[in-house]
N, C-alpha and C. Protein backbone atom coordinates (compact mmCIF):
# COMPACT_ATOMS: atom_id res chain seq x y z
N UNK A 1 90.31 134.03 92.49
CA UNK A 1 89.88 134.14 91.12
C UNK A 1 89.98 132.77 90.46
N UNK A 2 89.10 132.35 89.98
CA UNK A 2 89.09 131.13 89.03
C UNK A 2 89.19 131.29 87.59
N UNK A 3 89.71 130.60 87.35
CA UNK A 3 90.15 130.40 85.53
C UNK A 3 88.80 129.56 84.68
N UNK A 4 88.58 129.95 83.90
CA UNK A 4 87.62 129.16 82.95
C UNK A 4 88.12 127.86 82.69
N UNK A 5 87.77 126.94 82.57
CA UNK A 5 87.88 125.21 81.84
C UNK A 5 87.98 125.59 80.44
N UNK A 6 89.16 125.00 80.16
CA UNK A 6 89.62 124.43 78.56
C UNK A 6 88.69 123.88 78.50
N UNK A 7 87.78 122.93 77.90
CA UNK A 7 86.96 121.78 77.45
C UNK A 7 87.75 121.11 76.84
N UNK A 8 88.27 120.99 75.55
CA UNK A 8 88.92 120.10 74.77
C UNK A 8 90.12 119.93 75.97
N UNK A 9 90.75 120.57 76.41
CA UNK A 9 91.95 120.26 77.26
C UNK A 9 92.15 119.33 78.37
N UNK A 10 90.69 120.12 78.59
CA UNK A 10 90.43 118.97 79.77
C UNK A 10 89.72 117.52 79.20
N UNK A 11 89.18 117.43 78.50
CA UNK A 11 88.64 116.28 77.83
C UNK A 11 89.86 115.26 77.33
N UNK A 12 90.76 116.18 77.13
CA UNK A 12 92.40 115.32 76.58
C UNK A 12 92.84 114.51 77.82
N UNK A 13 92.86 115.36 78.83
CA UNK A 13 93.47 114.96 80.02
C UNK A 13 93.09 113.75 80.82
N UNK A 14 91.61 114.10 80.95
CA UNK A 14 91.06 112.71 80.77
C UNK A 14 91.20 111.74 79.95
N UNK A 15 91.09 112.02 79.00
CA UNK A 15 91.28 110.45 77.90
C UNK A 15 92.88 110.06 78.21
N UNK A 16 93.71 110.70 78.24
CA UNK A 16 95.03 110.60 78.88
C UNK A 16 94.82 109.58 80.06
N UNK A 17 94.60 110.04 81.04
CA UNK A 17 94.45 109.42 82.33
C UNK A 17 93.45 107.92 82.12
N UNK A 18 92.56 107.99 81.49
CA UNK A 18 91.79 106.44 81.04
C UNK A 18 92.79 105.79 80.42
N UNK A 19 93.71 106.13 79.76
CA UNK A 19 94.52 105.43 78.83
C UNK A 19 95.63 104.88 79.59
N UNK A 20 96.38 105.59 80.47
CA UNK A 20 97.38 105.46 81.17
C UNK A 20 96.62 104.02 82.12
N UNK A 21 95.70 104.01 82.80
CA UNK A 21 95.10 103.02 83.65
C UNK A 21 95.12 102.10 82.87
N UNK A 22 94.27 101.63 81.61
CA UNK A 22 93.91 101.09 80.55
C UNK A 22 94.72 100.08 80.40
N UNK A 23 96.10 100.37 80.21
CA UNK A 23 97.35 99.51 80.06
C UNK A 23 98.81 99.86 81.01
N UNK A 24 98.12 99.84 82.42
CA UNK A 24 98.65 99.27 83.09
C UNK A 24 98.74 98.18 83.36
N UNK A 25 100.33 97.10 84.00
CA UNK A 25 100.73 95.98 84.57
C UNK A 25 100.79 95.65 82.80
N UNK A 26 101.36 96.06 82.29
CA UNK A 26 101.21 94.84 80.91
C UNK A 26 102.08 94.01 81.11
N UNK A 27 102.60 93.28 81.78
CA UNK A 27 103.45 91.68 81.55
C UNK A 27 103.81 91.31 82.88
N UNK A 28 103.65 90.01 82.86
CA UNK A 28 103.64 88.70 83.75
C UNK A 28 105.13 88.89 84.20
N UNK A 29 104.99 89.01 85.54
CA UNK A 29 106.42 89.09 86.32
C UNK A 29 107.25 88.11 85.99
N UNK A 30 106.92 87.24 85.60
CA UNK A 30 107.41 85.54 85.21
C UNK A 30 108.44 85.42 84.07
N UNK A 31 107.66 86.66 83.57
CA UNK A 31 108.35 86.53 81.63
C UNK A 31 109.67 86.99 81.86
N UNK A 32 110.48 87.58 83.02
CA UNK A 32 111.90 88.30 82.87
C UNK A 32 112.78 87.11 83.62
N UNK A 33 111.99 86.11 83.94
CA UNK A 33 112.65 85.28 84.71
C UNK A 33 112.91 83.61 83.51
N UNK A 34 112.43 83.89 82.07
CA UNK A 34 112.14 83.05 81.20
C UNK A 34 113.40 82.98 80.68
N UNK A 35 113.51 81.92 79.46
CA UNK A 35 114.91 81.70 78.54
C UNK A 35 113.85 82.72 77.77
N UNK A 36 115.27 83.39 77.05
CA UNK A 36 114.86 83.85 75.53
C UNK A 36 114.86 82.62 73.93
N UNK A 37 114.49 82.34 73.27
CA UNK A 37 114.13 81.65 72.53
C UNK A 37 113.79 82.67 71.34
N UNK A 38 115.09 81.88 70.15
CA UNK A 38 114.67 82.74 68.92
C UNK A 38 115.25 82.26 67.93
N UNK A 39 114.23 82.00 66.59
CA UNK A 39 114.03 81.22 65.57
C UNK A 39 114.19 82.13 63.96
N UNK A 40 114.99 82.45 63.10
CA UNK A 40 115.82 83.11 62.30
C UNK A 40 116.02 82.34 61.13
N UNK A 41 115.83 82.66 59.49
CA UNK A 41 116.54 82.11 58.30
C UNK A 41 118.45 82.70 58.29
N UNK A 42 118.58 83.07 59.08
CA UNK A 42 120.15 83.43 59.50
C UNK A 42 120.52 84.36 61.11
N UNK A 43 121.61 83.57 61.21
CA UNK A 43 122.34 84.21 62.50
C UNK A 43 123.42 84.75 62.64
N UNK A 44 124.33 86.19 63.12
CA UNK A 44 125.80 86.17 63.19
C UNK A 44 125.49 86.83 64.41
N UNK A 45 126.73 86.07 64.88
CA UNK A 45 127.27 86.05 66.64
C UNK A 45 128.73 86.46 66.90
N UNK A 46 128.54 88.11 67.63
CA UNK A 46 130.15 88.35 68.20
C UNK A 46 130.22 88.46 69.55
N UNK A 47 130.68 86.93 69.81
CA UNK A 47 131.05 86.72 71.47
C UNK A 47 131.81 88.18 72.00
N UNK A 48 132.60 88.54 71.20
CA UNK A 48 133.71 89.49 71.60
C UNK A 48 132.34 90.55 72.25
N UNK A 49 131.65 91.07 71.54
CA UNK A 49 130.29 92.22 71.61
C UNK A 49 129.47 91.71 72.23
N UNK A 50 129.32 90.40 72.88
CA UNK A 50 127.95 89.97 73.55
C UNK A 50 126.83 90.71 72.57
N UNK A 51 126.93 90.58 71.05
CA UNK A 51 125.92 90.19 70.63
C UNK A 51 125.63 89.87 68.94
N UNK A 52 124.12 89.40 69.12
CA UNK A 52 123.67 88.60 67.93
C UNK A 52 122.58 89.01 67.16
N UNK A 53 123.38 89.16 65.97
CA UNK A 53 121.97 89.58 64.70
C UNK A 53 121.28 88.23 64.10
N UNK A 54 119.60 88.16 64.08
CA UNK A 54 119.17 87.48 63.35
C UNK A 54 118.25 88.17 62.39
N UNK A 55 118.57 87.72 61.29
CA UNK A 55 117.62 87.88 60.05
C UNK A 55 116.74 86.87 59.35
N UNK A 56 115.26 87.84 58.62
CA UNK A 56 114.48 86.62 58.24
C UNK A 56 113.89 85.70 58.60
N UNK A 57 112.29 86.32 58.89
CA UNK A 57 111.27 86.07 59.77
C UNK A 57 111.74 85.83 61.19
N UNK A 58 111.95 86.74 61.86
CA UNK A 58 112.52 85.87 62.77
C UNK A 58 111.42 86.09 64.30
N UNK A 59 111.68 84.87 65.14
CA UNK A 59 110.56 84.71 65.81
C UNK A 59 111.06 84.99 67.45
N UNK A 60 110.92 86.00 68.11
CA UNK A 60 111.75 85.72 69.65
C UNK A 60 110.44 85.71 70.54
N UNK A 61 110.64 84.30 71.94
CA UNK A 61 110.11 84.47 72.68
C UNK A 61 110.73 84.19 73.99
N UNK A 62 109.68 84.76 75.31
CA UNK A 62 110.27 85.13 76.36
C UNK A 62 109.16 84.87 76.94
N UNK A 63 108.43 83.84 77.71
CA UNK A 63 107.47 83.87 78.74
C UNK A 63 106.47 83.63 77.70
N UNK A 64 105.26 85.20 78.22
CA UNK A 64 104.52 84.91 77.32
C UNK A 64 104.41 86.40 76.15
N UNK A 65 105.97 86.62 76.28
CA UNK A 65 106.07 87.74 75.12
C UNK A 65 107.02 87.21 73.61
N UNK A 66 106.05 87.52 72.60
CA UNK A 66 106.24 86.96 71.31
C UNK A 66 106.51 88.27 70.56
N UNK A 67 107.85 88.49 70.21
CA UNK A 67 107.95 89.25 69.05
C UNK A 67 108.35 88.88 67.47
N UNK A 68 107.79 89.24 66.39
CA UNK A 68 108.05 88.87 64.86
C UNK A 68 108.66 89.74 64.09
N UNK A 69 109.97 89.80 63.68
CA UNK A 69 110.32 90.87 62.97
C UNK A 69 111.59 90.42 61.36
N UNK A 70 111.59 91.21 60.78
CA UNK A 70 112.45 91.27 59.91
C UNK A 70 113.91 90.88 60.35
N UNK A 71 114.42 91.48 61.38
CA UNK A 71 115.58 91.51 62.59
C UNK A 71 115.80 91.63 63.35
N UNK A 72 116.53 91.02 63.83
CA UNK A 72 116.14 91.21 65.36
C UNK A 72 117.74 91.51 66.04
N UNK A 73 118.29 91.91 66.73
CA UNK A 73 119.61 92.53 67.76
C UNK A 73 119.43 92.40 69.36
N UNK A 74 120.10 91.25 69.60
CA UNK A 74 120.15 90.96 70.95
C UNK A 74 121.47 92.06 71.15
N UNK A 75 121.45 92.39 72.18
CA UNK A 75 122.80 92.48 72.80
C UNK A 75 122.87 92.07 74.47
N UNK A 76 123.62 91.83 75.07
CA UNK A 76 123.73 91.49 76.60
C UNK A 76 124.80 92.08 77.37
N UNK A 77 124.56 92.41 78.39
CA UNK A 77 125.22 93.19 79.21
C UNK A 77 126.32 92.01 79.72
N UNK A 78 127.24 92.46 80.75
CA UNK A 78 128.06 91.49 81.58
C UNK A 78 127.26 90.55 82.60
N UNK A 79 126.11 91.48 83.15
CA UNK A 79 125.35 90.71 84.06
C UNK A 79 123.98 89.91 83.64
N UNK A 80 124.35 89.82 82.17
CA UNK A 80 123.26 89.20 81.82
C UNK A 80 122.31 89.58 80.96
N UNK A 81 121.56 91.08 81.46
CA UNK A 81 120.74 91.65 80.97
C UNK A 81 120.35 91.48 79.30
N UNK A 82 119.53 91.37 79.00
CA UNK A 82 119.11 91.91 77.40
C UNK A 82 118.73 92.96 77.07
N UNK A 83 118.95 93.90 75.89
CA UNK A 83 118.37 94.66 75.52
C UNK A 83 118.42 94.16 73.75
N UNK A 84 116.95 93.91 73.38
CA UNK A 84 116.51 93.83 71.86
C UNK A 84 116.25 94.61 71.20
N UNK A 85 116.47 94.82 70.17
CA UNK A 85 116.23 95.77 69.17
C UNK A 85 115.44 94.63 68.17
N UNK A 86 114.01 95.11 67.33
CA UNK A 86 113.83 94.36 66.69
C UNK A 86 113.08 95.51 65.31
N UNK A 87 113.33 95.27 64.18
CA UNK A 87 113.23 96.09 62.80
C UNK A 87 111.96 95.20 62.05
N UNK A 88 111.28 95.81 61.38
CA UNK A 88 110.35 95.14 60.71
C UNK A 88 109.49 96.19 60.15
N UNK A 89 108.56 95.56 58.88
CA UNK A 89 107.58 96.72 58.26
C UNK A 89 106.27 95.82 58.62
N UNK A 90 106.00 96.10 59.50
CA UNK A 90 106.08 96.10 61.25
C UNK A 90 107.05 95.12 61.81
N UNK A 91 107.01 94.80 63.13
CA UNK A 91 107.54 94.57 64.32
C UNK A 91 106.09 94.26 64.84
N UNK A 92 106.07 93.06 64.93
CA UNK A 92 104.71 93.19 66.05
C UNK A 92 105.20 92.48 67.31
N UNK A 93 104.58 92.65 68.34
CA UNK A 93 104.95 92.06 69.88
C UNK A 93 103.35 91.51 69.96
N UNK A 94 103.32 90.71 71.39
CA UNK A 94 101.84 90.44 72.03
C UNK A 94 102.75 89.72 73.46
N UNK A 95 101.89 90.34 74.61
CA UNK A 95 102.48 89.55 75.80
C UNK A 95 101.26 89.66 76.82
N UNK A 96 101.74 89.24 77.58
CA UNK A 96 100.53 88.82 78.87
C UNK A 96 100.45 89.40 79.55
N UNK A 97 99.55 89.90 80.30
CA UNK A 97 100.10 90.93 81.80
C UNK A 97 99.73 89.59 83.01
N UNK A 98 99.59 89.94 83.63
CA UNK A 98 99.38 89.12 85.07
C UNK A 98 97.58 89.29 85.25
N UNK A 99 97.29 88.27 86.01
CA UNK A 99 95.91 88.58 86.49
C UNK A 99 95.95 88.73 87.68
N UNK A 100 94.57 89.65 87.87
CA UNK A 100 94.12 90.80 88.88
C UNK A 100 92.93 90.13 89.54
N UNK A 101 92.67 90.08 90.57
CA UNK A 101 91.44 89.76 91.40
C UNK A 101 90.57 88.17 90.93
N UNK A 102 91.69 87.81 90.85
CA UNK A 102 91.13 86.16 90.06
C UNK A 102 90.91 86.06 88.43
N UNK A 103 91.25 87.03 87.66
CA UNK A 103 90.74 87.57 86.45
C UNK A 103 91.69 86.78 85.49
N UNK A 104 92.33 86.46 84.64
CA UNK A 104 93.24 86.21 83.90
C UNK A 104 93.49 87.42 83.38
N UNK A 105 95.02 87.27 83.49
CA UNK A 105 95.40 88.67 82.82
C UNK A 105 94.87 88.60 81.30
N UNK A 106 95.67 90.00 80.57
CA UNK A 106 94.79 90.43 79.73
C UNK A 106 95.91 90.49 78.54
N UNK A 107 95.28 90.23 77.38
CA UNK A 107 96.75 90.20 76.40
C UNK A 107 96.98 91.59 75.59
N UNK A 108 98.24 91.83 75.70
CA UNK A 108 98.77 93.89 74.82
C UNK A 108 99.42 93.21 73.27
N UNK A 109 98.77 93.78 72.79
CA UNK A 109 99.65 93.78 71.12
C UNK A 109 99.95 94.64 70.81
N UNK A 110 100.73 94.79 70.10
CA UNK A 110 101.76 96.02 69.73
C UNK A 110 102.27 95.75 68.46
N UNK A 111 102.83 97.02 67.71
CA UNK A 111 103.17 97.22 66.19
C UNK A 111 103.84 98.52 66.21
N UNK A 112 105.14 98.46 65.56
CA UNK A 112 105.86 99.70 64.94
C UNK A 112 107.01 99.16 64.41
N UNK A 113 107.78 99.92 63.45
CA UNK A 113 108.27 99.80 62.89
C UNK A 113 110.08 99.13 63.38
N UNK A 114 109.77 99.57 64.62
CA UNK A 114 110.87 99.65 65.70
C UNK A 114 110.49 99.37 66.91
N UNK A 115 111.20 98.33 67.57
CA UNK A 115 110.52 98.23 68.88
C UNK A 115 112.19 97.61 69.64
N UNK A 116 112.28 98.78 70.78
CA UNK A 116 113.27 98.53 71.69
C UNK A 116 112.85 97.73 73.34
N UNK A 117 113.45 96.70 73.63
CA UNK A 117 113.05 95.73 74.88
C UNK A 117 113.96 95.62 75.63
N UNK A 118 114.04 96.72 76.59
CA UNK A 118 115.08 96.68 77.70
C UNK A 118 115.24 95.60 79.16
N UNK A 119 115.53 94.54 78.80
CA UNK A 119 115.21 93.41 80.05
C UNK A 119 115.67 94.49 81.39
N UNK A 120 116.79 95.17 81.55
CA UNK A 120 117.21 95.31 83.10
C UNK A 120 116.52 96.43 83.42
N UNK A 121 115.86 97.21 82.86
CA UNK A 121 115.09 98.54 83.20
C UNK A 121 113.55 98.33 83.06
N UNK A 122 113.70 97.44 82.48
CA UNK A 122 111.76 96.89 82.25
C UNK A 122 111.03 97.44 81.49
N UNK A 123 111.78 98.38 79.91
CA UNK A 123 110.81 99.07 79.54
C UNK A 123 110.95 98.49 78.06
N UNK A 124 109.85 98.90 77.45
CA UNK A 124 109.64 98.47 76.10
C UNK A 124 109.07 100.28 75.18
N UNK A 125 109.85 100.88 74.03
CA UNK A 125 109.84 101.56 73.26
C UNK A 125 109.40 101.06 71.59
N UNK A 126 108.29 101.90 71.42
CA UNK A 126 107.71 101.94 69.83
C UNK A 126 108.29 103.08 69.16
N UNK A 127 109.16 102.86 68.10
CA UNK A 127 109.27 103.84 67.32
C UNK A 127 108.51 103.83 65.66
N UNK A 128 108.28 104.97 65.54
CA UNK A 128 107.25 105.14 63.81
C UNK A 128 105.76 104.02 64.07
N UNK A 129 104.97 104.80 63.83
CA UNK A 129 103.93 104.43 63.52
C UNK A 129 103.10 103.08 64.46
N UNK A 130 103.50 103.46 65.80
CA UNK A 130 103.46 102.74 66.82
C UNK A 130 102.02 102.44 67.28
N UNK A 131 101.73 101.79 67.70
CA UNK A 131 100.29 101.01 67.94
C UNK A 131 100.12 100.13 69.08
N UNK A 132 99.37 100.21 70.25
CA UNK A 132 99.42 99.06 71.59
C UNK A 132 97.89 98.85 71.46
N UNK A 133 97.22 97.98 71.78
CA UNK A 133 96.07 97.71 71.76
C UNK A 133 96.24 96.65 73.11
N UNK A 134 94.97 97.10 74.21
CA UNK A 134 95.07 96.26 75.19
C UNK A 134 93.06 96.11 75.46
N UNK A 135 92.87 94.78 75.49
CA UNK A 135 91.23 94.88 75.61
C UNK A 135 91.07 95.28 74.19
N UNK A 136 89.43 96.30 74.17
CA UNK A 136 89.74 96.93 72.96
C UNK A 136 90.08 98.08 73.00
N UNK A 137 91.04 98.96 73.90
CA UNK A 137 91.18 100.04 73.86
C UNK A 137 92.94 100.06 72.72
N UNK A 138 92.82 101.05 72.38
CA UNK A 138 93.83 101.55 71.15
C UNK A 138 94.82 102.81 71.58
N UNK A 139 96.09 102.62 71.32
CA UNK A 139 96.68 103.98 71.36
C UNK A 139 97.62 103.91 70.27
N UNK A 140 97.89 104.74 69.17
CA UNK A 140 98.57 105.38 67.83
C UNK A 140 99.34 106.40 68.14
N UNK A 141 100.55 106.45 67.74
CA UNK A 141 101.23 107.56 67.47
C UNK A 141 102.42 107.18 67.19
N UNK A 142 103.72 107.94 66.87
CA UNK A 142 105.13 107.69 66.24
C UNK A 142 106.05 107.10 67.09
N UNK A 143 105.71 107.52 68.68
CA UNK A 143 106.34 106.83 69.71
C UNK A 143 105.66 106.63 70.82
N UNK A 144 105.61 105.16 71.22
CA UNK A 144 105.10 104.80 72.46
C UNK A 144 106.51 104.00 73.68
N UNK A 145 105.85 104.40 74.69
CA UNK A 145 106.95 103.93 75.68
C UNK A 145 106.36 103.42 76.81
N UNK A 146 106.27 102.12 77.58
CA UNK A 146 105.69 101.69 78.33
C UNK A 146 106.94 101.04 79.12
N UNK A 147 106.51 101.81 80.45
CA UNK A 147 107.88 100.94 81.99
C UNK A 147 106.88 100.19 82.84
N UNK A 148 107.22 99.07 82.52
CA UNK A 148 106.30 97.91 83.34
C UNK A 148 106.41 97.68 84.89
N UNK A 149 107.52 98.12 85.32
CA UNK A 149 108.13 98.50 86.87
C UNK A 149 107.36 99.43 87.55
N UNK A 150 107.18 100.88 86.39
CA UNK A 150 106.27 102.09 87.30
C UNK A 150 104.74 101.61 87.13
N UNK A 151 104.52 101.21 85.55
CA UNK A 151 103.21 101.22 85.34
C UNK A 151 102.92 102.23 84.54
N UNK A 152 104.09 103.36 83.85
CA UNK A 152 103.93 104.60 83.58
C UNK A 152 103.99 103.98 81.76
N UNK A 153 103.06 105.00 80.96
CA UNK A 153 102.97 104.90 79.64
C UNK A 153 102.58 106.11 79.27
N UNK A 154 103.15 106.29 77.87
CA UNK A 154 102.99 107.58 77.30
C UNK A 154 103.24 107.28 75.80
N UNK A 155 102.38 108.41 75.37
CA UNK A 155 102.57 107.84 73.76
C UNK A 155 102.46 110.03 73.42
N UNK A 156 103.51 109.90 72.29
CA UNK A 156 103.42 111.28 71.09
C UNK A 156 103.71 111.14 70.06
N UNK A 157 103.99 112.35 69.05
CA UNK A 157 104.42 112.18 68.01
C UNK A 157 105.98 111.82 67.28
N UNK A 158 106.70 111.88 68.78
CA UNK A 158 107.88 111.62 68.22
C UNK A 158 108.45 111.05 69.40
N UNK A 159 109.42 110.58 69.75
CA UNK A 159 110.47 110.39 71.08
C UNK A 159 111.03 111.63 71.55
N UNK A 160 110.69 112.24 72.38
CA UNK A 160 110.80 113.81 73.07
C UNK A 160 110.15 114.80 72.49
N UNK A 161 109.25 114.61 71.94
CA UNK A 161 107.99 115.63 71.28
C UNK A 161 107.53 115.95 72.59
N UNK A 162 107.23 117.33 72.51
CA UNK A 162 106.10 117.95 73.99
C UNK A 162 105.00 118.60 72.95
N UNK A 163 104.45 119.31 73.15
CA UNK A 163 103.30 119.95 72.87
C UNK A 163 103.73 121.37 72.16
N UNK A 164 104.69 122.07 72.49
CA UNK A 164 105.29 123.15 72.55
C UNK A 164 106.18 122.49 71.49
N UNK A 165 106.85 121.80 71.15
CA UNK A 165 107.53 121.65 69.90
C UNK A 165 107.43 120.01 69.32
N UNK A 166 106.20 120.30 69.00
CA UNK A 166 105.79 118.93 67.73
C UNK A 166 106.87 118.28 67.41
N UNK A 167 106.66 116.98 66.94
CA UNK A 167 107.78 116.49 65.51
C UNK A 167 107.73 116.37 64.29
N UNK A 168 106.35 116.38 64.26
CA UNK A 168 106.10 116.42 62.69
C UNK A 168 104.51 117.50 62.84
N UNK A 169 104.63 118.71 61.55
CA UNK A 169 103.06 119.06 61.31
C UNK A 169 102.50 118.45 61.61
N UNK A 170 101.56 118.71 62.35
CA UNK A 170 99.94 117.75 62.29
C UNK A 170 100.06 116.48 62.93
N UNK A 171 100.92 116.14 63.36
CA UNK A 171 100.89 114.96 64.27
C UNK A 171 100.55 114.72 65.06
N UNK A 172 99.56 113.49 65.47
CA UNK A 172 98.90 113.89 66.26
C UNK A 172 98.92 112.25 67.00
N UNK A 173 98.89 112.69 68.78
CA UNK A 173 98.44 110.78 69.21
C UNK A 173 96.91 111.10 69.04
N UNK A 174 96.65 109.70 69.08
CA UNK A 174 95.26 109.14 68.52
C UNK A 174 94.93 108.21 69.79
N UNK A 175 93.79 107.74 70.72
CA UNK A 175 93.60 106.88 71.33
C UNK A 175 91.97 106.56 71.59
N UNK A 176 91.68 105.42 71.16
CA UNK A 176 90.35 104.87 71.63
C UNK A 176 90.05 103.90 72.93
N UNK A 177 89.37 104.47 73.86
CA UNK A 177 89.00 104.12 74.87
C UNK A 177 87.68 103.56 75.09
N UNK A 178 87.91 102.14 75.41
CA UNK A 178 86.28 101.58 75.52
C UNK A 178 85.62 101.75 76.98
N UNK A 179 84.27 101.83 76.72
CA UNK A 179 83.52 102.17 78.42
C UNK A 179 83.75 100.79 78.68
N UNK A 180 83.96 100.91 80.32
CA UNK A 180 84.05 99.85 81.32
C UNK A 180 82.81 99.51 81.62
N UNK A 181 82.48 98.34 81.66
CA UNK A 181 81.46 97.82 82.32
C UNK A 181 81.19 97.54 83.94
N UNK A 182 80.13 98.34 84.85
CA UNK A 182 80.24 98.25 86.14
C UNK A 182 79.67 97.47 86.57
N UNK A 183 80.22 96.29 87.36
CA UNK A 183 79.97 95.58 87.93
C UNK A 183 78.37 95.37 88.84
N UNK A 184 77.16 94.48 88.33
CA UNK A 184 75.85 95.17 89.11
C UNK A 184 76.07 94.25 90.53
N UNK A 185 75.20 95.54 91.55
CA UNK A 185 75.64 95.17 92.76
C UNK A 185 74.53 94.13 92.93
N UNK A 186 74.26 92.88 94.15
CA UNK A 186 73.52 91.93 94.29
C UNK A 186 73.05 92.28 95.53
């Protein structure tokens, strides 16, 4: 017995799956192997906590990932690791991915209100009103989460929102997907 096709469901699933490809590899293997570099109208530093608040415009970079925020929160593990926290009305990021088949990689920008940068796990989190744009394709919603290790990305309305229990009424992800251009054969 066969089941009828959702249409819209399946039409989701797809745009899902274009999207997920879309912005894969976003950043240059290079960039975790970079100094961090970061430029602040103030700094406080607790050696004791391995870590440091900067406030006021402040500018961090890493390779070829640039984030701008209101504040920014390093903290560091024993072995090194970083994990950033950076606050802003936005937070914007932009970084590089690697290039593919001779191509130059391709540049991801990003915006939310909140943006978490886990150096030892490889992942980068959008919280509120989150935004990645890679090429011209677009993805919106309250939380985005991209692991540069799997390649895996996902965006909803909240951080553990499923479908079955929303986070907010009416919330909804949003994503624009541009057609690919196919290569003509010679």
């Amino acid at each position: 017995m066969t089941r009828p096709i959702n249409e819209p469901a399946a039409a989701a699933l797809a745009a899902a799956i274009l999207a997920l490809s879309a912005f894969s590899a976003l950043a240059e293997k290079a960039d975790k192997e970079k100094p961090t570099n970061i430029e602040a109208n103030r700094m406080n530093s607790d050696d004791a906590k391995r870590m440091s608040i900067f406030e006021g415009s402040v500018v961090l970079t890493k390779g070829t990932i640039a984030v701008r925020a209101d504040r920014i929160v390093v903290q560091q593990d024993a072995e090194g690791f970083q994990r950033t926290t950076a606050y802003g009305k936005p937070v914007r990021f932009r970084q590089k991915g690697d290039g593919k088949a001779g191509k130059d990689g391709v540049w991801t920008d990003g915006e939310a209100l909140r943006i978490e940068i886990d150096d030892r796990n490889e992942r980068i989190e959008l919280f509120e009103r989150a935004r990645v744009a890679r090429d011209q394709d677009v993805v919106n919603g309250e939380y985005i989460f991209l692991d540069q290790r799997t390649e895996f990305f996902s965006v909803s309305t909240a951080k553990g929102a499923t479908p079955a229990k929303p986070a907010a009424p009416g919330g909804r992800v949003k994503a624009v997907i541009q057609p690919k251009s196919i290569p003509e054969s010679k």
